[in-house]
N, C-alpha and C. Protein backbone atom coordinates (compact mmCIF):
# COMPACT_ATOMS: atom_id res chain seq x y z
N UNK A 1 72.64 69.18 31.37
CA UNK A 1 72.07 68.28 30.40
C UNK A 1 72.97 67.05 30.30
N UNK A 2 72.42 65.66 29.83
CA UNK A 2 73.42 64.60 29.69
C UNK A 2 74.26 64.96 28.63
N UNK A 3 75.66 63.91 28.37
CA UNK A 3 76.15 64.19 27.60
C UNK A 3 75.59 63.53 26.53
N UNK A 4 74.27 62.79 26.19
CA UNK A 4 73.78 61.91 24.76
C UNK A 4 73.52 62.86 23.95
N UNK A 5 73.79 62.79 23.02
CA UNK A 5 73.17 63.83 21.84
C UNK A 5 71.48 63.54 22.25
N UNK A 6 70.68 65.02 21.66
CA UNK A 6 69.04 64.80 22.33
C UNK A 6 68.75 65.40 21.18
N UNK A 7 67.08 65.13 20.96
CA UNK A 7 66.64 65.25 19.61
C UNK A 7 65.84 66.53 20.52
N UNK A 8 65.25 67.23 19.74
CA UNK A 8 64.36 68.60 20.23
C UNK A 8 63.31 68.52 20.54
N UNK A 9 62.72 66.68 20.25
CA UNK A 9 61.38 66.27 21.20
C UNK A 9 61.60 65.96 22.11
N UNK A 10 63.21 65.48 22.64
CA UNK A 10 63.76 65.29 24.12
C UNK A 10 63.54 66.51 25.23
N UNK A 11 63.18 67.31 24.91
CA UNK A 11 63.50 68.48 25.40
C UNK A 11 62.48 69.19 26.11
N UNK A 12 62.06 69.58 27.00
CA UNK A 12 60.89 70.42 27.63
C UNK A 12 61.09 71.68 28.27
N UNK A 13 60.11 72.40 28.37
CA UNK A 13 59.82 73.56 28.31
C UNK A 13 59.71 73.27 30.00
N UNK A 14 59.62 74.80 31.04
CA UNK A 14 59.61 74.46 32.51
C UNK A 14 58.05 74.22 32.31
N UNK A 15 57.12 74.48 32.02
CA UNK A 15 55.36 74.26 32.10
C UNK A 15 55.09 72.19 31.77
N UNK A 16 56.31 72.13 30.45
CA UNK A 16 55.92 70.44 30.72
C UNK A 16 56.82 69.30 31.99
N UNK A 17 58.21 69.96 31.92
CA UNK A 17 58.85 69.20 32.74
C UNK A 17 58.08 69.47 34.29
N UNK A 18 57.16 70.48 34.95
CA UNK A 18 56.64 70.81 35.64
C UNK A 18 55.69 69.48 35.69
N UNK A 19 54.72 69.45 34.71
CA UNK A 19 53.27 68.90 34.86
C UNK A 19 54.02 67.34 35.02
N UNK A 20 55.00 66.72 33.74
CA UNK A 20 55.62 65.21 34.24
C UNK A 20 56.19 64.96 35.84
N UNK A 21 56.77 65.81 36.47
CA UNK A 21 57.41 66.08 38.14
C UNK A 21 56.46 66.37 39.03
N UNK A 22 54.97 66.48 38.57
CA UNK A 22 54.09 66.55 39.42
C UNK A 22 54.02 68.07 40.46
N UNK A 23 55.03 68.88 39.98
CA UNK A 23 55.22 70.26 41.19
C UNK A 23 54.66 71.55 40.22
N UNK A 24 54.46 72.21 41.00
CA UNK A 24 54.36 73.65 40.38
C UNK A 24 55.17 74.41 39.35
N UNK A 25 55.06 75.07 38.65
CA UNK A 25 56.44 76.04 37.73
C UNK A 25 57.28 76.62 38.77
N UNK A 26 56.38 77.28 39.74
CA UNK A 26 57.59 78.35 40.76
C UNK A 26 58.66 77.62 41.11
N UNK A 27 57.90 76.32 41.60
CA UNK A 27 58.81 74.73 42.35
C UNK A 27 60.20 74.61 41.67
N UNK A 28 60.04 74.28 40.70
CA UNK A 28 60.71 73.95 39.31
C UNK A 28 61.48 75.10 38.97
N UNK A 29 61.27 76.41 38.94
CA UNK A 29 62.09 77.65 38.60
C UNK A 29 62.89 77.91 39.92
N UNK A 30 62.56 77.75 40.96
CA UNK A 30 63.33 77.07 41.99
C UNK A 30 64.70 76.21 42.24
N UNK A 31 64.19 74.77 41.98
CA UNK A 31 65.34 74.27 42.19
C UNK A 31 65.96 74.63 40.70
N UNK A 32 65.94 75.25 39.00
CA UNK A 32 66.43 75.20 38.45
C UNK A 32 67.56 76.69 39.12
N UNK A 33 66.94 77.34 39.41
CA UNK A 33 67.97 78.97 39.16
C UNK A 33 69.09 78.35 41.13
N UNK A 34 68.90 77.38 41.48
CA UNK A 34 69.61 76.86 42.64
C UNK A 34 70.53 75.59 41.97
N UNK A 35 70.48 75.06 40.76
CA UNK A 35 71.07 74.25 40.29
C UNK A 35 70.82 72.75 40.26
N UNK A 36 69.85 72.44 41.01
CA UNK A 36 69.53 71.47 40.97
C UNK A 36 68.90 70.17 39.97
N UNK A 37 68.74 70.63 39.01
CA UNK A 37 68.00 70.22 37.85
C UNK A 37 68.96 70.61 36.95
N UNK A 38 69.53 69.32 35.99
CA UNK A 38 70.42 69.81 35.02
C UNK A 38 69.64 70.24 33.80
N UNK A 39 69.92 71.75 33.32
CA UNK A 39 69.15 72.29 32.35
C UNK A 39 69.94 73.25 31.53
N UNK A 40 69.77 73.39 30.29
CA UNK A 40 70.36 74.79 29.92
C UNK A 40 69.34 76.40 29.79
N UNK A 41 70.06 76.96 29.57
CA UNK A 41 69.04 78.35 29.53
C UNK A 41 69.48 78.93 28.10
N UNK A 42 68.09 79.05 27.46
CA UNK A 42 68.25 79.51 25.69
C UNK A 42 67.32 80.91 26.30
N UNK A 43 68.32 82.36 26.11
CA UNK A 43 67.38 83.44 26.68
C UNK A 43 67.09 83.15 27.77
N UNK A 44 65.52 83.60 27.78
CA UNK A 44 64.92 84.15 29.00
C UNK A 44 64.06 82.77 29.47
N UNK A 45 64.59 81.22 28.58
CA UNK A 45 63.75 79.95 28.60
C UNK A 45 64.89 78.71 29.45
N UNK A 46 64.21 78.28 29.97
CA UNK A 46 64.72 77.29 30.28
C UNK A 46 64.68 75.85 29.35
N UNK A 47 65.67 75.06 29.05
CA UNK A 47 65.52 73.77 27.80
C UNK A 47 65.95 72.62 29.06
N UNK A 48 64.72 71.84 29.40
CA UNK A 48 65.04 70.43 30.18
C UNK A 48 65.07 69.37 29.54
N UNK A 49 65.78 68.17 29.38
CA UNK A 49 66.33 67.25 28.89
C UNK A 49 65.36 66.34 29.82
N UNK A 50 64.34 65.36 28.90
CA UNK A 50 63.73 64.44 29.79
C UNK A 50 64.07 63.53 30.63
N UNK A 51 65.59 63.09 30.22
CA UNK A 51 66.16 62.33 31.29
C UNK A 51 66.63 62.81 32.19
N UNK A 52 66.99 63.87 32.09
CA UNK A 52 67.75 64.66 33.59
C UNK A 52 66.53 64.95 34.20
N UNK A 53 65.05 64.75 34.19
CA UNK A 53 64.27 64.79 35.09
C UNK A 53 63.76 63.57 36.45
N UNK A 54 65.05 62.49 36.17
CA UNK A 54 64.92 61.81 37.08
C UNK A 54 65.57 62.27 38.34
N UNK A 55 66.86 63.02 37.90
CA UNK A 55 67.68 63.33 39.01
C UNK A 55 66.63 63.96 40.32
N UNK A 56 65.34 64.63 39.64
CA UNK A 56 64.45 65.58 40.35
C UNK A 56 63.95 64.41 41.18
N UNK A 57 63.17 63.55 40.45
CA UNK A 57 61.96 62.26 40.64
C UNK A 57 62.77 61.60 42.21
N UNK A 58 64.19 61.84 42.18
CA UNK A 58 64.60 60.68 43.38
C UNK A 58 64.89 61.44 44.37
N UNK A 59 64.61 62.29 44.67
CA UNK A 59 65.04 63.53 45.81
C UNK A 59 64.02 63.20 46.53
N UNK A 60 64.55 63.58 47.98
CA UNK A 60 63.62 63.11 48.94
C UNK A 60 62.75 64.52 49.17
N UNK A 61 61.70 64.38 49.58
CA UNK A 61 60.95 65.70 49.85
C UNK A 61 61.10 66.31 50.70
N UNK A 62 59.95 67.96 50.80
CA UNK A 62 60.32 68.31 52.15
C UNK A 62 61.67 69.07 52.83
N UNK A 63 61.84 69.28 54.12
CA UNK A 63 62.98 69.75 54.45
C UNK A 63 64.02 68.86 55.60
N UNK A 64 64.92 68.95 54.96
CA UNK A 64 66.19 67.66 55.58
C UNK A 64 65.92 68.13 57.36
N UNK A 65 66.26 66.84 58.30
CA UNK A 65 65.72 66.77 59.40
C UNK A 65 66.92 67.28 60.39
N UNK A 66 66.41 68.20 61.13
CA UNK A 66 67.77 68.45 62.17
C UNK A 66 68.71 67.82 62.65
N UNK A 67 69.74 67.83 62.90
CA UNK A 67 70.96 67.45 63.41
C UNK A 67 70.87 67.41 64.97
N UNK A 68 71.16 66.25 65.55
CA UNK A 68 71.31 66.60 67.28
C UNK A 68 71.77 67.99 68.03
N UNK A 69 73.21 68.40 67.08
CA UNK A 69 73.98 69.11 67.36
C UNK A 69 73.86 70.68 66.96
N UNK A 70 72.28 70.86 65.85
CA UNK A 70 72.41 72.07 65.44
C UNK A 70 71.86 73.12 66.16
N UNK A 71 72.34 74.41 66.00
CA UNK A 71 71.77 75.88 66.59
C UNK A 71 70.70 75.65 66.68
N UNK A 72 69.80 76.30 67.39
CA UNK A 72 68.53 76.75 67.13
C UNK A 72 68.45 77.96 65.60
N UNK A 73 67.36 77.78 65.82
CA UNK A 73 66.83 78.67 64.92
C UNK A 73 66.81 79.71 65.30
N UNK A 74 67.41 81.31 64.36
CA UNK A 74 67.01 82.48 65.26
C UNK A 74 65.65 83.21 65.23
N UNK A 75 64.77 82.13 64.95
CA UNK A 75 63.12 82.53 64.53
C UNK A 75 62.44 81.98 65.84
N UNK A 76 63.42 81.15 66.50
CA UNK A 76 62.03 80.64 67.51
C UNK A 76 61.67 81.77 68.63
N UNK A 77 60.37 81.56 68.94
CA UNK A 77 59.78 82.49 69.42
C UNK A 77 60.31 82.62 70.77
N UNK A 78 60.28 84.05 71.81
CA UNK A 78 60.81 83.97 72.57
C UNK A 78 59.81 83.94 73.80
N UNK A 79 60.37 83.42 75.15
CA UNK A 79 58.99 83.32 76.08
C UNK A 79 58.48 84.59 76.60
N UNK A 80 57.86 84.60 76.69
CA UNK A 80 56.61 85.99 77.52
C UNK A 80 57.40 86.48 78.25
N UNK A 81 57.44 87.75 78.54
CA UNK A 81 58.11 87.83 79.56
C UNK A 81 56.52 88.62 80.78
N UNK A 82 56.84 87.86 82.15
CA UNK A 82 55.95 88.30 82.95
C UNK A 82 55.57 89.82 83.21
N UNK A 83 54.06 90.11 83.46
CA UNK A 83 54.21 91.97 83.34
C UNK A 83 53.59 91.99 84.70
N UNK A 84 53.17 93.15 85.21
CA UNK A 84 52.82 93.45 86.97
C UNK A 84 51.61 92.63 86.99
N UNK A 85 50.81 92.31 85.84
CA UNK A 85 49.43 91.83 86.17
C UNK A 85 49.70 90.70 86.70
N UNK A 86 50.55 89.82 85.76
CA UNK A 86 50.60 88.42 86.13
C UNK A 86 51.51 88.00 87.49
N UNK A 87 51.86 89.04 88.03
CA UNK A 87 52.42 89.02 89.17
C UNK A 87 51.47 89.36 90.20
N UNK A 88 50.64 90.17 89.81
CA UNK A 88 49.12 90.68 91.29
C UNK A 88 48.39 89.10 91.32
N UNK A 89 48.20 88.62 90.01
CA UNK A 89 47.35 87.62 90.25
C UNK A 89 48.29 86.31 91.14
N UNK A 90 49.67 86.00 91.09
CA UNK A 90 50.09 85.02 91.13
C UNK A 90 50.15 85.39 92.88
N UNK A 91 50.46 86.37 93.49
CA UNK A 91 49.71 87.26 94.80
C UNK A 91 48.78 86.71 95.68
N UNK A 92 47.50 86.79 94.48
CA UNK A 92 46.23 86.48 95.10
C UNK A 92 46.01 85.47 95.16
């Protein structure tokens, strides 16, 4: 939260700071429990400070773009490997 003193109409619930940010609740319960969004937690609620919802507003979207230099991924798929069929046909 900023350090300004905030009045308790400053303040939103994750369902309104959601609908002003244009994203989903999950979105939003997201980057909050990852830190991204300065917020406090009263219980089991999250309390957002309307101005700390810009920090959200200027983030670029999406997912940051690979590096020349990075690994692969260990998800990419791996190639076929050839079986006897495709060997009779390559034959014929």
């Amino acid at each position: 939260m900023s350090g300004k003193k905030t009045s308790p109409d400053d303040l939103l619930s994750t369902l309104e700071a959601a609908a002003e940010l244009g994203i989903t609740r999950g979105r939003l319960n997201v980057l909050l429990n990852a830190g991204r969004v300065p917020a406090i937690r009263i219980g089991p609620t999250w309390a957002i400070c309307r101005a700390d919802l810009e920090v959200v507003r200027v983030r670029k979207q999406g997912r940051p773009h690979k590096k020349p230099g990075d690994k692969k991924s260990p998800y990419t798929p791996r190639r076929k490997k050839s079986s006897k069929l495709d060997e009779k046909k390559k034959k014929s």
